[in-house]
PDB file of N, CA and C in Angstrom:
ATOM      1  N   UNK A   1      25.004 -18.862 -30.702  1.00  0.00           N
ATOM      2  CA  UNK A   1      23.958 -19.048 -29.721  1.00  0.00           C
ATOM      3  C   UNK A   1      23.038 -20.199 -30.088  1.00  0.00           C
ATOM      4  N   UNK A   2      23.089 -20.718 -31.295  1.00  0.00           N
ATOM      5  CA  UNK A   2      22.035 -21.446 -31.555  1.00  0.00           C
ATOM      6  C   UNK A   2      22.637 -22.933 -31.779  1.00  0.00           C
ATOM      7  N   UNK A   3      23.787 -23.058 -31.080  1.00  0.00           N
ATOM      8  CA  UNK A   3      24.319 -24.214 -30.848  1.00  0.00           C
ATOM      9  C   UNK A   3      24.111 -24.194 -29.158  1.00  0.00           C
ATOM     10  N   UNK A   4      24.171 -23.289 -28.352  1.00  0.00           N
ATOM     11  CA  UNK A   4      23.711 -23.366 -27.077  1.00  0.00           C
ATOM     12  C   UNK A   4      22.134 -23.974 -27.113  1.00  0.00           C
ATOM     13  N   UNK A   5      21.414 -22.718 -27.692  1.00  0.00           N
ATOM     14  CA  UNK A   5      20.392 -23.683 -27.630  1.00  0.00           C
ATOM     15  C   UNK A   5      19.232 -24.950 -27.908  1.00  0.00           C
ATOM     16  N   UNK A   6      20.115 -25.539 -28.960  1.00  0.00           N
ATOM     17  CA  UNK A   6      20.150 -26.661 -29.358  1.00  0.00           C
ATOM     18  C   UNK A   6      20.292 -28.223 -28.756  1.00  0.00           C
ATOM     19  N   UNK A   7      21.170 -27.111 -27.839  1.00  0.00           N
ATOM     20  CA  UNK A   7      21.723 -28.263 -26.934  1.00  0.00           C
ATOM     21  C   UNK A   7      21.471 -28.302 -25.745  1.00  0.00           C
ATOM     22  N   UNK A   8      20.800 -27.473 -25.506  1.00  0.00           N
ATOM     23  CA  UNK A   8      19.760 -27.188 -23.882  1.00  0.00           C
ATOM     24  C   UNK A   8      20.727 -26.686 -22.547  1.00  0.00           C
ATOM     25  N   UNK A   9      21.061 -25.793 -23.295  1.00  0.00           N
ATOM     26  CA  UNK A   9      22.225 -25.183 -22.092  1.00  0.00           C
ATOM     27  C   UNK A   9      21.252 -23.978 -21.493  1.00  0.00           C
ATOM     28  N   UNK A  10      21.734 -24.285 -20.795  1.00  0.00           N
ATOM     29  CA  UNK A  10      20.713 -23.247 -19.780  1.00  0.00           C
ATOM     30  C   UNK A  10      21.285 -21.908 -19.239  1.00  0.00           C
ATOM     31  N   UNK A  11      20.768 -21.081 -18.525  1.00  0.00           N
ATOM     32  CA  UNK A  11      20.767 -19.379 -18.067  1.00  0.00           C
ATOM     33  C   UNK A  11      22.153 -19.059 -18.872  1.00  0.00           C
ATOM     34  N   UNK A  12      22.050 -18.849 -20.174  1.00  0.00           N
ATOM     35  CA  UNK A  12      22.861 -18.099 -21.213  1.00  0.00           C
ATOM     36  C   UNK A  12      23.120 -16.606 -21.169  1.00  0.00           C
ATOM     37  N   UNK A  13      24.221 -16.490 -20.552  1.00  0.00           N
ATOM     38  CA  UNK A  13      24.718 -14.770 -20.412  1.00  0.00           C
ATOM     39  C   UNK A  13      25.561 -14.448 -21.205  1.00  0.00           C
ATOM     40  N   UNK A  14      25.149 -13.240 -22.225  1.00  0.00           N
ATOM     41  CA  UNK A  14      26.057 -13.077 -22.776  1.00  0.00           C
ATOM     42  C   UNK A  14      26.721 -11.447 -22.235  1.00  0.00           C
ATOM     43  N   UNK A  15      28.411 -11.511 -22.386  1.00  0.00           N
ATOM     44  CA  UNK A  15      29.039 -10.107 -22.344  1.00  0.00           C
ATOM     45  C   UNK A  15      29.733  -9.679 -23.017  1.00  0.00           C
ATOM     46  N   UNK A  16      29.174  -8.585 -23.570  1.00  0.00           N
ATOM     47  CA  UNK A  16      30.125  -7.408 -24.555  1.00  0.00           C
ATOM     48  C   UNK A  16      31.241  -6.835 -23.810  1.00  0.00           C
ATOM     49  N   UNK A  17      32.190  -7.689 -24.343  1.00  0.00           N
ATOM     50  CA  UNK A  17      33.680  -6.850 -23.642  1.00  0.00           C
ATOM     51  C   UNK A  17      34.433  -5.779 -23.992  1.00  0.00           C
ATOM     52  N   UNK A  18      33.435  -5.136 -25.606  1.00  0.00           N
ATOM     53  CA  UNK A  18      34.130  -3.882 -26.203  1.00  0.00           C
ATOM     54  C   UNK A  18      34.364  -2.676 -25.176  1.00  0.00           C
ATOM     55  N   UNK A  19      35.607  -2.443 -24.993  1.00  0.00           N
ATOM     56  CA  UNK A  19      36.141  -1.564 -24.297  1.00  0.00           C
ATOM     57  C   UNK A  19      36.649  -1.824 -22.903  1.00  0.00           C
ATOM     58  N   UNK A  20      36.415  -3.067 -22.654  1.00  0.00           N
ATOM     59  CA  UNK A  20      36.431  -3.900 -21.387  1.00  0.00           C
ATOM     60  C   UNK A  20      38.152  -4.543 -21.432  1.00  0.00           C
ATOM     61  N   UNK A  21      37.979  -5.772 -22.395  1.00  0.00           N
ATOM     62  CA  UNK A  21      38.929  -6.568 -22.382  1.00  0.00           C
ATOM     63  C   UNK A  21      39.598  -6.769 -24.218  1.00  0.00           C
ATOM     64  N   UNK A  22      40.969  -7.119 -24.118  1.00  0.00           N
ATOM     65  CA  UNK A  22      41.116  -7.439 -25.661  1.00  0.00           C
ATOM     66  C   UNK A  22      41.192  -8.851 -25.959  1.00  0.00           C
ATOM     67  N   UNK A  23      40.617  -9.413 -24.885  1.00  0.00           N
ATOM     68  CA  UNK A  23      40.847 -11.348 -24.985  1.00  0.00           C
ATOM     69  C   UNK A  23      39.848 -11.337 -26.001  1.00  0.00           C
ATOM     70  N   UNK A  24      38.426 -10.837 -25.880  1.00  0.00           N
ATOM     71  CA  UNK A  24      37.434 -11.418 -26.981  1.00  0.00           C
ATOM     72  C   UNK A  24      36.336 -10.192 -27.140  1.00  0.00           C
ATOM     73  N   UNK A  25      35.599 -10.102 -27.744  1.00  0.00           N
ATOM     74  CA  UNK A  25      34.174  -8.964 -28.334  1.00  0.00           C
ATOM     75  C   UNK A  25      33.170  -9.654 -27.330  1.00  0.00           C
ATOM     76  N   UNK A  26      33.538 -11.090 -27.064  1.00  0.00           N
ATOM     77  CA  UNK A  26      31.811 -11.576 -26.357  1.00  0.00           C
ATOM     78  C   UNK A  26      32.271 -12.609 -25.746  1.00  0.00           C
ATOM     79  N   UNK A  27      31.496 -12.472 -24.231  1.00  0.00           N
ATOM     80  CA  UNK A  27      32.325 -13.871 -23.083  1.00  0.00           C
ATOM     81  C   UNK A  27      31.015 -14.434 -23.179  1.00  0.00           C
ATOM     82  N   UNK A  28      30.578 -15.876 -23.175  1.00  0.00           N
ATOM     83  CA  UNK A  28      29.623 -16.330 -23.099  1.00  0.00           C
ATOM     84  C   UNK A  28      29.336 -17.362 -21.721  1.00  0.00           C
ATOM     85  N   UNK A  29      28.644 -17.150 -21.097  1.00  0.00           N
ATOM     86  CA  UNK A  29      28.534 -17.961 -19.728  1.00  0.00           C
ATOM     87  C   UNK A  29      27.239 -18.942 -19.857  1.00  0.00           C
ATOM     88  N   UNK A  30      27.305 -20.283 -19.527  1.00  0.00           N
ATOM     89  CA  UNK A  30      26.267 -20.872 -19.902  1.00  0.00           C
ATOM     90  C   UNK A  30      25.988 -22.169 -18.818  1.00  0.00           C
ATOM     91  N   UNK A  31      25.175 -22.889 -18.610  1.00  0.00           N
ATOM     92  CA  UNK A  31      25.242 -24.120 -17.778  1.00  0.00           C
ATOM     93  C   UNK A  31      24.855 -25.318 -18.339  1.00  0.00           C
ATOM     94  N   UNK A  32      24.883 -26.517 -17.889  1.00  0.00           N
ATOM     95  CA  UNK A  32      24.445 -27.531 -18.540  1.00  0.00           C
ATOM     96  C   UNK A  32      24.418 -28.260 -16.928  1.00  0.00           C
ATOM     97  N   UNK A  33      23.153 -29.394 -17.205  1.00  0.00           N
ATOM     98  CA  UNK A  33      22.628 -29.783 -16.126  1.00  0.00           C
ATOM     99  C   UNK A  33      23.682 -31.145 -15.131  1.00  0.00           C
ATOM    100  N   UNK A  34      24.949 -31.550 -16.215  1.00  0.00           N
ATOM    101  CA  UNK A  34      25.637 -32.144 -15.474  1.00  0.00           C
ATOM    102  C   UNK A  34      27.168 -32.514 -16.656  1.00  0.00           C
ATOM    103  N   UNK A  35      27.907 -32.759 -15.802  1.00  0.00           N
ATOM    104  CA  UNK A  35      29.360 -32.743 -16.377  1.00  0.00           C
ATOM    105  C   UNK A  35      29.117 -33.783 -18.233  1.00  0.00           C
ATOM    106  N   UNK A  36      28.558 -34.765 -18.089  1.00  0.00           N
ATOM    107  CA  UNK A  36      28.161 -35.104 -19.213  1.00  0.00           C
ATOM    108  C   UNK A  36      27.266 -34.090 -20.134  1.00  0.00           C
ATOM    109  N   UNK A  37      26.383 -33.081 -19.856  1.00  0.00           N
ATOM    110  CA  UNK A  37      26.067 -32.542 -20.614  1.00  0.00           C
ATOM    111  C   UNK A  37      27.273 -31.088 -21.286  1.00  0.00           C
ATOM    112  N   UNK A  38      27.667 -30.685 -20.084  1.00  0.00           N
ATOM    113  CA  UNK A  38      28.185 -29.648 -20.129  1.00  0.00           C
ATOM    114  C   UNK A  38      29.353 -29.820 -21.236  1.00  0.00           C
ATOM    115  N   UNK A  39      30.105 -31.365 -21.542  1.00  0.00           N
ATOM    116  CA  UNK A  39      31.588 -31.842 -22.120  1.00  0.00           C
ATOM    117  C   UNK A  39      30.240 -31.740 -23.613  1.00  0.00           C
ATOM    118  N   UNK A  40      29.508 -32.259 -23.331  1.00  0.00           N
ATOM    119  CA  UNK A  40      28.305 -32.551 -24.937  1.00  0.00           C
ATOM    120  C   UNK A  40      28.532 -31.191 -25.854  1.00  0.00           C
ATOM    121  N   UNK A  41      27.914 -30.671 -25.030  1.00  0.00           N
ATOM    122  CA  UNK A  41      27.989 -29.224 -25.855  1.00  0.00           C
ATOM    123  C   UNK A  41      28.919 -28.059 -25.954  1.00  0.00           C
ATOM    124  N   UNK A  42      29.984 -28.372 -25.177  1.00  0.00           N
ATOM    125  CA  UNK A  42      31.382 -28.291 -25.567  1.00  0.00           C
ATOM    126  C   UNK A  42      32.320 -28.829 -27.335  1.00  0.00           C
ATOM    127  N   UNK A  43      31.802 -29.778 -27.193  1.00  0.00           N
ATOM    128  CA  UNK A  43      32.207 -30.960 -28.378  1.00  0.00           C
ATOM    129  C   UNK A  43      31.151 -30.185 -29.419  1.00  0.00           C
ATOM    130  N   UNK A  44      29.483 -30.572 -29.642  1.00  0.00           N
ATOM    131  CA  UNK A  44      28.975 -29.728 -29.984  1.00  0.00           C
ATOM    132  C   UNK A  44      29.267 -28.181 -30.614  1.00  0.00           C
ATOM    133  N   UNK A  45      29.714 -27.307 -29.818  1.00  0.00           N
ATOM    134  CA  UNK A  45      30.379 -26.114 -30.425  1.00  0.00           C
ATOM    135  C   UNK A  45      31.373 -26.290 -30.962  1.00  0.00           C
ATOM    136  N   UNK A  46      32.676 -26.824 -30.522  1.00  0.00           N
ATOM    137  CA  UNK A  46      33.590 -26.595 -31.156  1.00  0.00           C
ATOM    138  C   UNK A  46      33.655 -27.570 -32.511  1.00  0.00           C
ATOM    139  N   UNK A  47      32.610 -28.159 -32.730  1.00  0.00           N
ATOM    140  CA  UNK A  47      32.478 -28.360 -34.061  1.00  0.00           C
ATOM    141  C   UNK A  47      31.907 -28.002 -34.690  1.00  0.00           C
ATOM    142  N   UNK A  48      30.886 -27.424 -34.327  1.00  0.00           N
ATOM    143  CA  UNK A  48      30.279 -25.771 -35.394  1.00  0.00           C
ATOM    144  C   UNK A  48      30.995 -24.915 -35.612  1.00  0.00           C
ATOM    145  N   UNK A  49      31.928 -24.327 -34.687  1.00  0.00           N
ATOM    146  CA  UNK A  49      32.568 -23.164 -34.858  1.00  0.00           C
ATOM    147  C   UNK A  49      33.836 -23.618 -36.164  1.00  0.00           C
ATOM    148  N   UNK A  50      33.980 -24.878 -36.065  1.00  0.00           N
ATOM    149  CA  UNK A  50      35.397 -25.115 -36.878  1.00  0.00           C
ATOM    150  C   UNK A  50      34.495 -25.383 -38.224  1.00  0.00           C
ATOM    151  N   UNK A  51      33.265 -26.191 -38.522  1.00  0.00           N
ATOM    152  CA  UNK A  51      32.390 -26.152 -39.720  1.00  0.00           C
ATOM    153  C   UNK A  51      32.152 -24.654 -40.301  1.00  0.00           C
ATOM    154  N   UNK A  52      32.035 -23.706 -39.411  1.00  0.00           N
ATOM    155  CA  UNK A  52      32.118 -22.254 -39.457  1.00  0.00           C
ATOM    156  C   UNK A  52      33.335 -21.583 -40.100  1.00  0.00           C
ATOM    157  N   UNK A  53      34.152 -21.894 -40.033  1.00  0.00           N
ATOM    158  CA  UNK A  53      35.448 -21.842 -40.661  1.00  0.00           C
ATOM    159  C   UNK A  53      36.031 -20.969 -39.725  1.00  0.00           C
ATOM    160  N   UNK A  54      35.492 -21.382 -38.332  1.00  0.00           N
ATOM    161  CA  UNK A  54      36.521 -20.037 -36.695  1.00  0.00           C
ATOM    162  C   UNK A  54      37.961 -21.352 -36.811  1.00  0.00           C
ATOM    163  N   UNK A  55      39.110 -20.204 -37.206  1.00  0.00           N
ATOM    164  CA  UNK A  55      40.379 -21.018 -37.013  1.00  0.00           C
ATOM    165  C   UNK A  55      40.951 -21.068 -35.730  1.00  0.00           C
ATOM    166  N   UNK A  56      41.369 -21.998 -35.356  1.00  0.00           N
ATOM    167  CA  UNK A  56      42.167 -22.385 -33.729  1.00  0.00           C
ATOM    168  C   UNK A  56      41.342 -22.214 -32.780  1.00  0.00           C
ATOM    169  N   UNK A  57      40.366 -22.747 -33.337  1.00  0.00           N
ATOM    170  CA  UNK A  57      39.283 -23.339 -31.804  1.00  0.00           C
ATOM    171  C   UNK A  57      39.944 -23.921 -31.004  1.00  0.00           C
ATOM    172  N   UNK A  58      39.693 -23.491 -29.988  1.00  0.00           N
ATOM    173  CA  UNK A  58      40.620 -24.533 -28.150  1.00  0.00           C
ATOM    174  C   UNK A  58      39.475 -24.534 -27.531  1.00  0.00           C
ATOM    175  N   UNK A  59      39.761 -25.539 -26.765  1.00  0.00           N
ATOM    176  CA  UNK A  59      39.071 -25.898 -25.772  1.00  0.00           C
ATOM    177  C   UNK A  59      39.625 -26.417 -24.291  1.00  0.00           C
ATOM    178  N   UNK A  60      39.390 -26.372 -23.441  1.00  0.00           N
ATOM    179  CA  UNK A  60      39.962 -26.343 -22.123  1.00  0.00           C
ATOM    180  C   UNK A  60      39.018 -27.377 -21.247  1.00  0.00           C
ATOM    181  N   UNK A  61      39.523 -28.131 -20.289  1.00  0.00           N
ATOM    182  CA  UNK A  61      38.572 -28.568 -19.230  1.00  0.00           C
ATOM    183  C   UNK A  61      37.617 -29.908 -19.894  1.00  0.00           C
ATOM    184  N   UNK A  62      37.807 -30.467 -20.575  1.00  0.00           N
ATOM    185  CA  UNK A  62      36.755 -31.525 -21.186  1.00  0.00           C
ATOM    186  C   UNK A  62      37.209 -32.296 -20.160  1.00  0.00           C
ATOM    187  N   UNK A  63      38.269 -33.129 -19.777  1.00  0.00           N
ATOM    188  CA  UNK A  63      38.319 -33.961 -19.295  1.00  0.00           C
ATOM    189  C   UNK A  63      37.449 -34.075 -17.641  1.00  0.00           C
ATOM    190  N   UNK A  64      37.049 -33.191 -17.711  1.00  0.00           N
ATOM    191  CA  UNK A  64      36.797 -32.784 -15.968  1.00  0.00           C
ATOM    192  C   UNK A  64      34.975 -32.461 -16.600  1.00  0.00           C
ATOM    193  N   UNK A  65      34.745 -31.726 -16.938  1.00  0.00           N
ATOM    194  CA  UNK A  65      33.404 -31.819 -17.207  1.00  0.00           C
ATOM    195  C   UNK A  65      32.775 -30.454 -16.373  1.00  0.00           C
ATOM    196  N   UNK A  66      33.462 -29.999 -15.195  1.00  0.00           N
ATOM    197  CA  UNK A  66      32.789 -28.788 -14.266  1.00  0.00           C
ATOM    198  C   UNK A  66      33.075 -27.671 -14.716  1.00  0.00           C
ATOM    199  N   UNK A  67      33.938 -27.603 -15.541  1.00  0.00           N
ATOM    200  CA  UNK A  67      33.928 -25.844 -16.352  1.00  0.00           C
ATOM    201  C   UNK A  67      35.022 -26.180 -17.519  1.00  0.00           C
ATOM    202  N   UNK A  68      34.385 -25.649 -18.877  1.00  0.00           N
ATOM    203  CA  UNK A  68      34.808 -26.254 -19.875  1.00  0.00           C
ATOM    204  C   UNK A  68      34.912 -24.741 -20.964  1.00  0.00           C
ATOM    205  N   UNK A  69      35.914 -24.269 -21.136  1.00  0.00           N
ATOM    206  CA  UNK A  69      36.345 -23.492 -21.773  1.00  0.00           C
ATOM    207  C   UNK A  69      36.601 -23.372 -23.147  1.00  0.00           C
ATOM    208  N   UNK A  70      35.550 -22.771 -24.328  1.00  0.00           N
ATOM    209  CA  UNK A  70      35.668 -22.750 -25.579  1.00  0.00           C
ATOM    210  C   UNK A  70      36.063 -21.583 -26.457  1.00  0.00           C
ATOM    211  N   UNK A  71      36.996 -21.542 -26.727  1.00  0.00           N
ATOM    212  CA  UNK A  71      37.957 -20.514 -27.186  1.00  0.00           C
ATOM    213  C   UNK A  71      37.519 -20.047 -28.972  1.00  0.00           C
ATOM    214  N   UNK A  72      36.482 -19.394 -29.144  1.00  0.00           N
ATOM    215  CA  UNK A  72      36.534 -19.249 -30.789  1.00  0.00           C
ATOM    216  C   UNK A  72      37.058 -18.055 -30.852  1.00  0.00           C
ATOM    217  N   UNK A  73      37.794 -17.706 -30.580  1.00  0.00           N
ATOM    218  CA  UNK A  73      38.564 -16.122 -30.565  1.00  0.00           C
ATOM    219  C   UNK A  73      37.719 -15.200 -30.267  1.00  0.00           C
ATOM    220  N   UNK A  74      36.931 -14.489 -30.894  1.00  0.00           N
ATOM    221  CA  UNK A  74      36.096 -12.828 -30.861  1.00  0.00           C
ATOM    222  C   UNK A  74      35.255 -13.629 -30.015  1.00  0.00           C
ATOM    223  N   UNK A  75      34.786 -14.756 -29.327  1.00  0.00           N
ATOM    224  CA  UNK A  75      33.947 -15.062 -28.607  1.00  0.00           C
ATOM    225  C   UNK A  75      34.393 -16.199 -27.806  1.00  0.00           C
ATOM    226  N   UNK A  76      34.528 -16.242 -26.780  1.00  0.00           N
ATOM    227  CA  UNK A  76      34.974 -17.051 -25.971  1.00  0.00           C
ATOM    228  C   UNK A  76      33.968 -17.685 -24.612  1.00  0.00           C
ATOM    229  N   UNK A  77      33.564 -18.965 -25.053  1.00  0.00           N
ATOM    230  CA  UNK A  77      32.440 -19.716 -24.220  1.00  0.00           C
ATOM    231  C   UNK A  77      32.879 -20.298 -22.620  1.00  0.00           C
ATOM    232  N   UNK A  78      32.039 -20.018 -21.343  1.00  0.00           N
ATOM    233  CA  UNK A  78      32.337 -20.983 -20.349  1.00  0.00           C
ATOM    234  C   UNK A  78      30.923 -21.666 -20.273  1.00  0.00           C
ATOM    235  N   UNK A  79      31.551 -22.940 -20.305  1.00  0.00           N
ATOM    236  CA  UNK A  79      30.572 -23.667 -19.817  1.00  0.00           C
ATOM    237  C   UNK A  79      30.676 -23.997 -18.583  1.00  0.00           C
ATOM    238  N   UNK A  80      29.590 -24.314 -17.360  1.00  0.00           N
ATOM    239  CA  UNK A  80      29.602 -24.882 -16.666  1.00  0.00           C
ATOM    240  C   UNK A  80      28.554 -25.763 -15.702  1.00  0.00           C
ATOM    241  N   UNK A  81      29.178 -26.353 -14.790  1.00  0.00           N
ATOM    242  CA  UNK A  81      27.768 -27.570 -14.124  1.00  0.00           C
ATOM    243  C   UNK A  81      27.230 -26.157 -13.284  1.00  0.00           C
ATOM    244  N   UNK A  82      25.936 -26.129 -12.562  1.00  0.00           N
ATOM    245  CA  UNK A  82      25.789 -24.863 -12.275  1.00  0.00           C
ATOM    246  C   UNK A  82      26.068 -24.645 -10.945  1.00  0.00           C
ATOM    247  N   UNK A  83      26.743 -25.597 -10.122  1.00  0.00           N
ATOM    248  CA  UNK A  83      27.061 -25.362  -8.651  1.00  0.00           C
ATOM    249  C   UNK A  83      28.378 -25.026  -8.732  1.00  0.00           C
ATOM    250  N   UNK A  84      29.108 -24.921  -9.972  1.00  0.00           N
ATOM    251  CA  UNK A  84      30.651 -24.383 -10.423  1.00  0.00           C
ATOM    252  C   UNK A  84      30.545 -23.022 -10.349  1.00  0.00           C
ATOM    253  N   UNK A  85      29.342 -22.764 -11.433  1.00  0.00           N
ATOM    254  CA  UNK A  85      28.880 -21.438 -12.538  1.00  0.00           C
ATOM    255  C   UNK A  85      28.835 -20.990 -10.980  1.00  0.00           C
ATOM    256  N   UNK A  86      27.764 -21.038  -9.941  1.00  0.00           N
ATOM    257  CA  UNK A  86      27.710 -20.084  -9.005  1.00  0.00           C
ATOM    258  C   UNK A  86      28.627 -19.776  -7.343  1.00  0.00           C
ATOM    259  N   UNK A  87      29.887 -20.809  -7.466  1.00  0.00           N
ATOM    260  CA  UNK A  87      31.041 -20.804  -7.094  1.00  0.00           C
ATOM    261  C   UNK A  87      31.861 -19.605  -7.503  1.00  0.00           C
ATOM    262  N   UNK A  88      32.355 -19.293  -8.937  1.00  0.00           N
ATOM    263  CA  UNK A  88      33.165 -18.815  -9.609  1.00  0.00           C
ATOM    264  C   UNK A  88      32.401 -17.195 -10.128  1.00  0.00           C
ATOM    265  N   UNK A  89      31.301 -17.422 -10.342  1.00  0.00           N
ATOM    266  CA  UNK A  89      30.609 -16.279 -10.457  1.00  0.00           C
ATOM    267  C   UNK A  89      31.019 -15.255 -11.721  1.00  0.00           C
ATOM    268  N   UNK A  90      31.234 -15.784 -12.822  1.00  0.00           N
ATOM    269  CA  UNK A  90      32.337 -14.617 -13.503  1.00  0.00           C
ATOM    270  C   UNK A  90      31.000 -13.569 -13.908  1.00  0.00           C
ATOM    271  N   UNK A  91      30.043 -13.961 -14.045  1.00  0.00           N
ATOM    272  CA  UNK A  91      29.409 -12.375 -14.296  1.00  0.00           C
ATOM    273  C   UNK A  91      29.505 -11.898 -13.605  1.00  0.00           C
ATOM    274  N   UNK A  92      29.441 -11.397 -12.176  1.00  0.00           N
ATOM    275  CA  UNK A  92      29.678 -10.945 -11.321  1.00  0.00           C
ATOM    276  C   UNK A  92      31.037 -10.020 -11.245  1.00  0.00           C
ATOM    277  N   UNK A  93      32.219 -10.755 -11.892  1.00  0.00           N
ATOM    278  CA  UNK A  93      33.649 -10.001 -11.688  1.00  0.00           C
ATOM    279  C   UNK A  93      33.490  -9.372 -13.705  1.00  0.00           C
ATOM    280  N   UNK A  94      32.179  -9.243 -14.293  1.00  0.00           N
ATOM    281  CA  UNK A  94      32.098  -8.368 -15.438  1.00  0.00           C
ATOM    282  C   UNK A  94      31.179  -7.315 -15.320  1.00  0.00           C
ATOM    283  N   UNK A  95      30.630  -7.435 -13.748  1.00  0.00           N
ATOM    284  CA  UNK A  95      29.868  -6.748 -13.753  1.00  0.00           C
ATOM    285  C   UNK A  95      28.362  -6.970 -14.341  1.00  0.00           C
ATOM    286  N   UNK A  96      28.285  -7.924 -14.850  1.00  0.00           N
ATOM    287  CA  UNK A  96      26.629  -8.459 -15.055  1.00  0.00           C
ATOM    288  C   UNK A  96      25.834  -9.258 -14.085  1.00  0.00           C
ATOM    289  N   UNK A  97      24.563  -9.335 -14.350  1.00  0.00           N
ATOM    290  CA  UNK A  97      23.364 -10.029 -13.556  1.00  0.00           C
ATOM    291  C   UNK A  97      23.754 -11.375 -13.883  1.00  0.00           C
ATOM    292  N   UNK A  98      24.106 -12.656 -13.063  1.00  0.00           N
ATOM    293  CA  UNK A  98      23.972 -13.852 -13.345  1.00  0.00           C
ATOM    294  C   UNK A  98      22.663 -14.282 -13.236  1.00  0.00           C
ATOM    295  N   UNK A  99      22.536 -15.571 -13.645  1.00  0.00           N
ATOM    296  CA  UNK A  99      21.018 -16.500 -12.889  1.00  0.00           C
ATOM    297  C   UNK A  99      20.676 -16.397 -11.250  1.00  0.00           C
ATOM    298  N   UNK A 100      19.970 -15.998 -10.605  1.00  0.00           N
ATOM    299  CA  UNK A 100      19.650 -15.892  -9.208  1.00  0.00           C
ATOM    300  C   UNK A 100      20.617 -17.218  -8.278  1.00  0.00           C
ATOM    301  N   UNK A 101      19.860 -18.185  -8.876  1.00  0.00           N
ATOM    302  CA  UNK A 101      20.703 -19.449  -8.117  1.00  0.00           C
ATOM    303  C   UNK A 101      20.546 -20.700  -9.451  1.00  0.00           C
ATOM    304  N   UNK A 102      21.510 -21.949  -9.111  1.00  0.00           N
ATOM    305  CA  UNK A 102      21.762 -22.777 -10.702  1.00  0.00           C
ATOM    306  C   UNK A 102      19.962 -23.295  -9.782  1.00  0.00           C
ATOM    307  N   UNK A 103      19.493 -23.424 -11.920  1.00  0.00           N
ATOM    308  CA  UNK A 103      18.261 -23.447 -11.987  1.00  0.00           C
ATOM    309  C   UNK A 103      18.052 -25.092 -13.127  1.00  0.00           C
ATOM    310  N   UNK A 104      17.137 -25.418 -12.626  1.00  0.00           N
ATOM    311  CA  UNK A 104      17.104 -26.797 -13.667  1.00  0.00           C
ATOM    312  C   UNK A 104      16.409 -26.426 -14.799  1.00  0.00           C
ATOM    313  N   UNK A 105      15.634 -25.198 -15.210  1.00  0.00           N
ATOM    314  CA  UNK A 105      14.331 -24.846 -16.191  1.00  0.00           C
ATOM    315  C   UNK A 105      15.426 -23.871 -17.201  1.00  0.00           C
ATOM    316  N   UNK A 106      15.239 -24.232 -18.212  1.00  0.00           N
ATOM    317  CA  UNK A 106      15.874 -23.360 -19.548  1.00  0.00           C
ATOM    318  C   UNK A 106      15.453 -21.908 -19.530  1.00  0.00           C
ATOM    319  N   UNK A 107      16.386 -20.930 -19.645  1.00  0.00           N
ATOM    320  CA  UNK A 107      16.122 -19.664 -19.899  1.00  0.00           C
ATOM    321  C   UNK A 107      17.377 -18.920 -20.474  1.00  0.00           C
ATOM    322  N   UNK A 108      17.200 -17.902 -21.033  1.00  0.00           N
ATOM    323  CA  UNK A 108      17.920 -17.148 -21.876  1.00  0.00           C
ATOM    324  C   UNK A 108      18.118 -15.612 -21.534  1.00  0.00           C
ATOM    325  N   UNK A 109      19.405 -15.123 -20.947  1.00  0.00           N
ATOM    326  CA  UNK A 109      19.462 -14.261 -20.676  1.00  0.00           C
ATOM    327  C   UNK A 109      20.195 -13.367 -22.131  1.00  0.00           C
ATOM    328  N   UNK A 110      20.495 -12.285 -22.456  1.00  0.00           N
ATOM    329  CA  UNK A 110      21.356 -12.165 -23.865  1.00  0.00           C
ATOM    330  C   UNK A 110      21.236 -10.137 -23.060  1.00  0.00           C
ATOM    331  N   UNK A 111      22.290  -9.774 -22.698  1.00  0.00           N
ATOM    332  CA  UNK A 111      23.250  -7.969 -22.984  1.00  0.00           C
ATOM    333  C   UNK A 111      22.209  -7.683 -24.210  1.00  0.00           C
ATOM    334  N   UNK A 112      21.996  -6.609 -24.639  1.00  0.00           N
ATOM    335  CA  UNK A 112      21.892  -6.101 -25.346  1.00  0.00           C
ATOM    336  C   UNK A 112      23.013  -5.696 -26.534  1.00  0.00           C
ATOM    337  N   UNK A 113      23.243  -5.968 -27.596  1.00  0.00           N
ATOM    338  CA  UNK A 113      24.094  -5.203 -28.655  1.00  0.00           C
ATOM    339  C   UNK A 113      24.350  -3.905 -29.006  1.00  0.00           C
TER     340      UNK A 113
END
């Protein structure tokens, strides 16, 4: 999380998928204010996570910049521009509260543990 917010990603949702799904422990949904930011902190993570010693980091979607998929296994990041994020809606199909509508002002949403 503290590579999200480092990097000024905005309405940060996180979901506990224990008992949900076996893809990952935590889906992370996040926005960034435009395809250049969103690829930034894409790049950004997946080089923390690999300094971290998370093996077979993937990543998906850089080239495109509108939804950018970061794979650290037990946690798996979407990034997106936020007129994507509220297209696609995936909190919504997990059953969580997204951001009302994509918002330009930083805020932090975080599930409870």
């Amino acid at each position: 999380m503290n590579s999200l917010d480092d990097d000024k990603a905005q309405d940060v949702v996180v979901i506990e998928l224990f008992g949900k799904s076996d893809i990952a422990d935590y889906l992370v949904v996040a926005s960034g204010t435009s395809g250049r930011q969103v690829v930034a902190i894409a790049e950004h993570l997946h080089d923390r996570l690999k300094q971290a010693g998370v093996k077979g980091v993937g990543t998906e979607g850089m080239s495109q910049g509108d939804w950018v998929l970061v794979d650290g296994g037990d946690v798996i990041v979407h990034l997106f521009r936020p007129e994507v994020r509220a297209f696609y809606n995936l909190e919504k199909m997990w059953g969580v509260e997204g951001p009302a509508k994509p918002s330009a002002e930083f805020s932090t949403t975080a599930a409870p543990h």
